[in-house]
N, C-alpha and C. Protein backbone atom coordinates (compact mmCIF):
# COMPACT_ATOMS: atom_id res chain seq x y z
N UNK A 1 2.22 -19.46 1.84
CA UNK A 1 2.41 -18.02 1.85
C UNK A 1 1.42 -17.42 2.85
N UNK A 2 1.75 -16.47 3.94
CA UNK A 2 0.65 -15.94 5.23
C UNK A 2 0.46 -14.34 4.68
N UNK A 3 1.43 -13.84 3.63
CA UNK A 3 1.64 -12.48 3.85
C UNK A 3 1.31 -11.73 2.41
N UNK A 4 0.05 -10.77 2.38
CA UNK A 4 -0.33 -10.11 1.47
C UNK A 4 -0.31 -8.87 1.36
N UNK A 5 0.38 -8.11 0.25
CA UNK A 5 0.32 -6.53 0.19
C UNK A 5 -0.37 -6.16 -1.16
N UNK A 6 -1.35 -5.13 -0.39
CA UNK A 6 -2.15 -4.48 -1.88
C UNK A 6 -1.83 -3.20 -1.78
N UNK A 7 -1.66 -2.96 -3.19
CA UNK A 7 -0.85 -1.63 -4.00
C UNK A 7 -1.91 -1.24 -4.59
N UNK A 8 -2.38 0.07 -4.29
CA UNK A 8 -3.63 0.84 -4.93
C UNK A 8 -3.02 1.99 -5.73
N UNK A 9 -3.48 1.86 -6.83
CA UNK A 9 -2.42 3.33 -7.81
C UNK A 9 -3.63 3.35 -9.38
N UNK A 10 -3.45 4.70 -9.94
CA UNK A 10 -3.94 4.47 -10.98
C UNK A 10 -3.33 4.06 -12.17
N UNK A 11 -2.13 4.38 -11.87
CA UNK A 11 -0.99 4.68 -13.18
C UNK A 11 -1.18 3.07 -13.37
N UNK A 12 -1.18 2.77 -15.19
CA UNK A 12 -0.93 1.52 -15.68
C UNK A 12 0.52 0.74 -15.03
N UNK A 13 1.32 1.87 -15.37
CA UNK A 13 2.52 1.08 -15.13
C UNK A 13 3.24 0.64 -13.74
N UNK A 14 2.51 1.08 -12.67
CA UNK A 14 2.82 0.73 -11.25
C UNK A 14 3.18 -0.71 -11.00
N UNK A 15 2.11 -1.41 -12.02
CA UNK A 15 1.95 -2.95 -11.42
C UNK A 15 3.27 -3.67 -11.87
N UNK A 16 3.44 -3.43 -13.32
CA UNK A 16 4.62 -3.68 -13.53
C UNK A 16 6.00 -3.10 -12.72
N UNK A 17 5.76 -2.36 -12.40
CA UNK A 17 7.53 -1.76 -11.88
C UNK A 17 7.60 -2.48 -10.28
N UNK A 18 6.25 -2.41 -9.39
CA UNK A 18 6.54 -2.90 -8.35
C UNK A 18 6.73 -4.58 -8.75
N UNK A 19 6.28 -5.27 -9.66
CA UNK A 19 6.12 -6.88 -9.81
C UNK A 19 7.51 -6.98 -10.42
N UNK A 20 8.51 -5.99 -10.93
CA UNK A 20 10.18 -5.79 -11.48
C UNK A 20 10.64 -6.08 -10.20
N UNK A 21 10.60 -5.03 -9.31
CA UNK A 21 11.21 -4.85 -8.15
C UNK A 21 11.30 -5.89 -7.11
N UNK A 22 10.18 -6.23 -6.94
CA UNK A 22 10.23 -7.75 -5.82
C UNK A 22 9.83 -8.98 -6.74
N UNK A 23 10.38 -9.51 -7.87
CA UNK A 23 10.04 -10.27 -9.00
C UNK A 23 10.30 -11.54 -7.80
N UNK A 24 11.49 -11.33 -7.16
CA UNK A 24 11.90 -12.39 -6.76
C UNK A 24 11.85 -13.08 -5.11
N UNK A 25 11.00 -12.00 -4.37
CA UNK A 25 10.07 -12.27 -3.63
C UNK A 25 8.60 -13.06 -3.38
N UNK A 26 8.56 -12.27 -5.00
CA UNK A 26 7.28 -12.54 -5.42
C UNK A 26 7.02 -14.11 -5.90
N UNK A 27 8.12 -14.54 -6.12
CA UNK A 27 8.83 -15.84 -7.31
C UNK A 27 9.07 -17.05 -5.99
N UNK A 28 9.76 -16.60 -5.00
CA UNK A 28 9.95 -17.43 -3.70
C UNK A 28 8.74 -17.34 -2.79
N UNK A 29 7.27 -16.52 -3.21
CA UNK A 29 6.51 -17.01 -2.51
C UNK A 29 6.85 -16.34 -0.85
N UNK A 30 7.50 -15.40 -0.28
CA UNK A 30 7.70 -14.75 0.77
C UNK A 30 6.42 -13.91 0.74
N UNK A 31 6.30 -13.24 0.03
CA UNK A 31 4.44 -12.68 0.15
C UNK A 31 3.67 -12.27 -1.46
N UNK A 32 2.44 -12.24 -1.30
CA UNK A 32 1.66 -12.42 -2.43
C UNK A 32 1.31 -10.43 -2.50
N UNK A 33 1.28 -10.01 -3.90
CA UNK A 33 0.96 -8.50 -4.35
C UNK A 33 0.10 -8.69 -5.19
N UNK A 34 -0.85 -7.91 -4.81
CA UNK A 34 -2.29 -7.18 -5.49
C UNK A 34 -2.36 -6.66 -5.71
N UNK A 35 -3.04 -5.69 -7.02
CA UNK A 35 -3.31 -4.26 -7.70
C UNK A 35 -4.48 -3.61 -7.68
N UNK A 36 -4.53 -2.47 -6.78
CA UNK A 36 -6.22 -2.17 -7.18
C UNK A 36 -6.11 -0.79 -7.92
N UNK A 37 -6.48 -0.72 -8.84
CA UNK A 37 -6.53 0.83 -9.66
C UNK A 37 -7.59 2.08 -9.24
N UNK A 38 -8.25 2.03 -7.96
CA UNK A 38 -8.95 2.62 -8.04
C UNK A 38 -9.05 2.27 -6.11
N UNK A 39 -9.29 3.72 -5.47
CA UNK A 39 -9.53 3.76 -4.23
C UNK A 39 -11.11 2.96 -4.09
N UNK A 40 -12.01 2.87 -4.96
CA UNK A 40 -12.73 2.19 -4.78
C UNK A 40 -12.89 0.92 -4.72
N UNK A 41 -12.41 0.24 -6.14
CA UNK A 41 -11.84 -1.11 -6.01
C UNK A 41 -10.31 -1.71 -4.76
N UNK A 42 -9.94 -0.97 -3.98
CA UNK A 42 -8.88 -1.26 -3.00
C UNK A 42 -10.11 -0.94 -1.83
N UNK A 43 -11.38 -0.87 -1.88
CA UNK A 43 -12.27 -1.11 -0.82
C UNK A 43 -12.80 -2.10 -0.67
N UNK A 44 -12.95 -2.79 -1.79
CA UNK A 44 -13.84 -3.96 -2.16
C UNK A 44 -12.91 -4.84 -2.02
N UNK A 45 -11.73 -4.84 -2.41
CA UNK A 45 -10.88 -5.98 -2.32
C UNK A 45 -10.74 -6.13 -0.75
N UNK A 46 -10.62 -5.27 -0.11
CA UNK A 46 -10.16 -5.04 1.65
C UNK A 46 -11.51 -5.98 2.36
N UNK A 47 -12.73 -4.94 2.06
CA UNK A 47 -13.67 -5.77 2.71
C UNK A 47 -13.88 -7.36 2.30
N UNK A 48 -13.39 -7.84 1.43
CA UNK A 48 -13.95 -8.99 1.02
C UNK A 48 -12.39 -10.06 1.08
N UNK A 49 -11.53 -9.42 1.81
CA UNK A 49 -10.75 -10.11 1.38
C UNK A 49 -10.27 -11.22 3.00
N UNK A 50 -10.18 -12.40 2.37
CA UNK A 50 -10.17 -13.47 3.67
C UNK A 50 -8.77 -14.65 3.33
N UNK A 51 -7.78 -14.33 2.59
CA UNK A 51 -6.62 -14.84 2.20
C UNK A 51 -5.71 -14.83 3.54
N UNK A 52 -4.39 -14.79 3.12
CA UNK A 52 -2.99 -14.78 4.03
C UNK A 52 -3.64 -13.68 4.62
N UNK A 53 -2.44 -13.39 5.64
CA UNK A 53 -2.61 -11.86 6.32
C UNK A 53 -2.12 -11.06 5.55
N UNK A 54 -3.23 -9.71 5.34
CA UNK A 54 -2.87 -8.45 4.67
C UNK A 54 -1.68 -7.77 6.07
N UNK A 55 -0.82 -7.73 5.30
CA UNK A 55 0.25 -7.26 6.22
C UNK A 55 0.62 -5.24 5.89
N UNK A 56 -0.02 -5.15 4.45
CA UNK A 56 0.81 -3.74 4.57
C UNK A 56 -0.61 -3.34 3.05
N UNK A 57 -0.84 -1.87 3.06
CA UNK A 57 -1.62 -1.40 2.35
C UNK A 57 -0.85 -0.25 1.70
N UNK A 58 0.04 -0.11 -0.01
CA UNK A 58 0.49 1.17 -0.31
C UNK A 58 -0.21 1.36 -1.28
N UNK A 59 -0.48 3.45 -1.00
CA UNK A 59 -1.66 3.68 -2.11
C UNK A 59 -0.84 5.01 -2.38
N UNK A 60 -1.11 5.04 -3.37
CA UNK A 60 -0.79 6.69 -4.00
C UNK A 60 -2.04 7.61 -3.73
N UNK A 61 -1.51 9.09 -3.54
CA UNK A 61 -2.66 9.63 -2.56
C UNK A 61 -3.41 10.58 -3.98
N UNK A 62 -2.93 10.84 -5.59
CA UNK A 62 -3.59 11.19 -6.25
C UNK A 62 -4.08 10.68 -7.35
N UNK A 63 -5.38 10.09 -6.79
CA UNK A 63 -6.08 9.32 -8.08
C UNK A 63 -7.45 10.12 -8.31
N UNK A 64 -8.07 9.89 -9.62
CA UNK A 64 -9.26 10.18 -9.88
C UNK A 64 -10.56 9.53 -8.87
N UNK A 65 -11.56 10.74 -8.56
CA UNK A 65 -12.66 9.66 -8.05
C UNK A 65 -12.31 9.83 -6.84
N UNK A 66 -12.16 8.90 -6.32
CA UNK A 66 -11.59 9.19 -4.53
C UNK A 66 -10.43 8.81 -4.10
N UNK A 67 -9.55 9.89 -3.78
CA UNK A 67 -8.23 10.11 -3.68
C UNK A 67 -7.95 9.03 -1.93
N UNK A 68 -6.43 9.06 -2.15
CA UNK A 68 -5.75 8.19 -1.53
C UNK A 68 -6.07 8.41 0.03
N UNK A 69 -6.22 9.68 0.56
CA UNK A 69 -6.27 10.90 1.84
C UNK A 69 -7.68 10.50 2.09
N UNK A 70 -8.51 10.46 1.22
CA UNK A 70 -10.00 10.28 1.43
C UNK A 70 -10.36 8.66 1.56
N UNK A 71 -9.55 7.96 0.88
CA UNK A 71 -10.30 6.28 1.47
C UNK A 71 -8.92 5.80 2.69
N UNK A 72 -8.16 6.77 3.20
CA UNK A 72 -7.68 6.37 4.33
C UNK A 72 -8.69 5.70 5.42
N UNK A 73 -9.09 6.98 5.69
CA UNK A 73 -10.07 6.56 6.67
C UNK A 73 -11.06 5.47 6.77
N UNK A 74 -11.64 4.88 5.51
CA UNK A 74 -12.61 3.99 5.27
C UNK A 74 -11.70 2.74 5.40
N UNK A 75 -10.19 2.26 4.77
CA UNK A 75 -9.71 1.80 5.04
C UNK A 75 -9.10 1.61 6.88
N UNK A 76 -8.72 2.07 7.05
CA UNK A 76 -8.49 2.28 8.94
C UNK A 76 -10.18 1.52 9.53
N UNK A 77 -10.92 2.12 9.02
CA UNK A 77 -12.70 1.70 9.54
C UNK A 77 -12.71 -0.05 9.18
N UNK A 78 -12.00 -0.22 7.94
CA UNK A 78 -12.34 -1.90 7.62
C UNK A 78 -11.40 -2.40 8.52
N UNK A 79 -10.01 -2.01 8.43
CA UNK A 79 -9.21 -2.85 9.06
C UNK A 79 -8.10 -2.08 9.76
N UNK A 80 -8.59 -1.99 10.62
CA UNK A 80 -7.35 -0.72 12.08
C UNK A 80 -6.15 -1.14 12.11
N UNK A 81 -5.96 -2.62 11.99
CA UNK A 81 -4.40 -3.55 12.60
C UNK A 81 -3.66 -3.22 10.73
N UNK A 82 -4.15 -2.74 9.96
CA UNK A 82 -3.32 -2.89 8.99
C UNK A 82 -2.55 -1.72 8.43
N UNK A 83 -1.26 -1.53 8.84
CA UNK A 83 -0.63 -0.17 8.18
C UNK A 83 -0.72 0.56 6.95
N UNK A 84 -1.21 1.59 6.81
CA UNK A 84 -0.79 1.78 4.93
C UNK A 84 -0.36 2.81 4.72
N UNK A 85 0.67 2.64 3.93
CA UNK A 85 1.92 3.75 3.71
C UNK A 85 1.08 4.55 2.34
N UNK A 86 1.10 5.93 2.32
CA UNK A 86 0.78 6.72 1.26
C UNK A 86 2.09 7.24 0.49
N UNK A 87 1.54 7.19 -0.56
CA UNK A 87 2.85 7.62 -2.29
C UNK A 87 2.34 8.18 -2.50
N UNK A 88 3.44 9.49 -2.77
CA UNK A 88 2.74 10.56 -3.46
C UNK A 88 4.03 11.22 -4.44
N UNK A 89 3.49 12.06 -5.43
CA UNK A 89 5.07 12.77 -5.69
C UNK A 89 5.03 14.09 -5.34
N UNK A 90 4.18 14.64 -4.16
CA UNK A 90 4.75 15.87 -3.88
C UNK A 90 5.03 15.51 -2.29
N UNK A 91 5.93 15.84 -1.37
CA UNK A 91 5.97 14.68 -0.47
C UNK A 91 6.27 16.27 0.59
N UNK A 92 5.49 17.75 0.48
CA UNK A 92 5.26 18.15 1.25
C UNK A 92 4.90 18.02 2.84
N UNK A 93 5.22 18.92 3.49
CA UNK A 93 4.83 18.74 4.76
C UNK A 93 3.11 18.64 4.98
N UNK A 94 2.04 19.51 4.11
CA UNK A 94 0.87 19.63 4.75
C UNK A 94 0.52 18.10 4.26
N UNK A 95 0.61 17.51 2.86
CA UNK A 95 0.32 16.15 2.47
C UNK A 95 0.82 15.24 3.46
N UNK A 96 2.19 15.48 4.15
CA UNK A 96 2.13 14.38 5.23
C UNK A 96 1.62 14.31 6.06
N UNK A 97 1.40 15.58 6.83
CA UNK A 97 0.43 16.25 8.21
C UNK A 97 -0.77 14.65 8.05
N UNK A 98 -1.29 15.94 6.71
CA UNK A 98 -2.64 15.01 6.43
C UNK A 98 -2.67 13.40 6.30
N UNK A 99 -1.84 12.65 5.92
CA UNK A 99 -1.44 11.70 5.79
C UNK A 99 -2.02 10.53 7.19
N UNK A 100 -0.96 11.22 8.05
CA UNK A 100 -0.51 11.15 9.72
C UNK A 100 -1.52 11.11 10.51
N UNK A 101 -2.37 12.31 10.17
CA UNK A 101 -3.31 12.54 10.78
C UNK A 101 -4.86 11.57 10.44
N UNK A 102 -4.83 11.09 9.09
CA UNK A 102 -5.64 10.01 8.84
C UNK A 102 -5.46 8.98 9.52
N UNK A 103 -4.32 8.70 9.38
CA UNK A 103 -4.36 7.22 10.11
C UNK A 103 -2.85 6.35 9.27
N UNK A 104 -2.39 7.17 8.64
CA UNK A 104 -0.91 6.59 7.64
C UNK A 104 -0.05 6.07 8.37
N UNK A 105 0.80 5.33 8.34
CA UNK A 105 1.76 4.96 9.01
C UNK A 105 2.98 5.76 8.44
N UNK A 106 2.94 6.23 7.64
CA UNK A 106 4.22 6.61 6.34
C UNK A 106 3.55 7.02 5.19
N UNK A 107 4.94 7.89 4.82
CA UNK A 107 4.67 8.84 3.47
C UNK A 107 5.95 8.69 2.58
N UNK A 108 5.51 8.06 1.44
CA UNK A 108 6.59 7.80 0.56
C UNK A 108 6.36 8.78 -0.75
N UNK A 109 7.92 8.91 -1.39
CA UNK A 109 7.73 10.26 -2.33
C UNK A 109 7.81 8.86 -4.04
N UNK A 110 7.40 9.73 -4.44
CA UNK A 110 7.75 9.43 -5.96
C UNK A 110 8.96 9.98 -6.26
N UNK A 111 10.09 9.55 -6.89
CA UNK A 111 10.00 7.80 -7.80
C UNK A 111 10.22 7.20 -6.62
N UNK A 112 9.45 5.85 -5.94
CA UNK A 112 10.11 5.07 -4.68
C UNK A 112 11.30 4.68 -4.63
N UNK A 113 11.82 4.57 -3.21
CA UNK A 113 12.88 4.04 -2.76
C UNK A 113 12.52 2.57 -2.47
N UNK A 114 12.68 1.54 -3.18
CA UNK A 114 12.65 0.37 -3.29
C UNK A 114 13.26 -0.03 -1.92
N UNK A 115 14.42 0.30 -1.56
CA UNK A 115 15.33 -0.39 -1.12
C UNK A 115 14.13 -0.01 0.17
N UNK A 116 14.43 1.31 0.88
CA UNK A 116 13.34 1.86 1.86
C UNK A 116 12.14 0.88 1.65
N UNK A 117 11.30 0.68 0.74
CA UNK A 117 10.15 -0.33 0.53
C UNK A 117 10.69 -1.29 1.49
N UNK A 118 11.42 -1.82 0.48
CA UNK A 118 12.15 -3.01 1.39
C UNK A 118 12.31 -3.73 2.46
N UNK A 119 12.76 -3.09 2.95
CA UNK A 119 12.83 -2.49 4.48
C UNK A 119 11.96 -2.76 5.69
N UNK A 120 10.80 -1.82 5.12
CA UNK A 120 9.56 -1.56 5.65
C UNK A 120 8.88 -3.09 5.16
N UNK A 121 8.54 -3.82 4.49
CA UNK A 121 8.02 -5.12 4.20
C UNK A 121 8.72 -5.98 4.85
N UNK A 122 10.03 -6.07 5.28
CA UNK A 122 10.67 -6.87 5.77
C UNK A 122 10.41 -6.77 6.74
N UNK A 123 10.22 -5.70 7.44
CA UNK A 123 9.76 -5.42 9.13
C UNK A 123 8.39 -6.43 9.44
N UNK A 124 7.54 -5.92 8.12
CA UNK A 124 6.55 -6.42 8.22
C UNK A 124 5.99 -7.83 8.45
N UNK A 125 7.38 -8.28 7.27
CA UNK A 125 6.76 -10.04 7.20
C UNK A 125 7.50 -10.43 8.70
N UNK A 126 8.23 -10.14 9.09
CA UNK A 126 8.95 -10.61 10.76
C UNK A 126 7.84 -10.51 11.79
N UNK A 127 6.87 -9.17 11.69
CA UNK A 127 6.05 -8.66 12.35
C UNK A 127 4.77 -10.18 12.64
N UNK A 128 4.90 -10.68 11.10
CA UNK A 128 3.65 -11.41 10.89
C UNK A 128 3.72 -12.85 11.19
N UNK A 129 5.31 -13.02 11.41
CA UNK A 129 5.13 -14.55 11.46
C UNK A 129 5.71 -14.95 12.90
């Protein structure tokens, strides 16, 4: 396996619905998913992390503590080559501005479009190998 995506969210139930959704990605070993609950802990995992290639970073942009908009940048500072798409459920224009203007590659709304996910990971793992 070369290809790793970490999912930063607070909500309990994220891990489960995204590990539903690509069960069988996940099952064939096409790429490995990580959970960090906390913009802080999705720092620590980033800096320290020396596995497959991190190919894609999705974070939801409202968490407690330090929000999704605010560890953009620290993220971009650890690792520039790595895209990360922001989730949010208000999927306004100024939240994307801001998004864009951090350093986002993309702005995804709540409830996700899986299929769109999709998509975008698939680009990715082609990108990587």
């Amino acid at each position: 396996m070369s290809a790793y995506i970490l999912v930063v969210d607070d909500e309990p139930d994220v891990e489960e619905l995204f590990r539903q959704h690509f069960r069988r990605d996940l099952r064939a070993q096409r790429f490995a998913m990580d959970f960090a609950n906390s913009a802080a802990q999705a720092l620590s995992v980033i800096a320290n992390y020396t596995g497959p290639s991190l190919i894609l970073i999705l974070s939801d942009i409202n968490m407690p503590g330090m929000t999704g908009l605010e560890m953009l940048p620290k993220v971009k500072a650890l690792r520039p080559d790595v895209p990360v798409i922001m989730i949010t459920a208000y999927g306004d224009s100024d939240t994307k501005r801001k998004a864009i203007e951090g350093g986002a590659t993309g702005l995804l709304t709540k409830p996700v479009d899986f299929a769109l996910l999709r998509q975008e990971i698939d680009q990715r793992l082609e990108g990587a190998n």
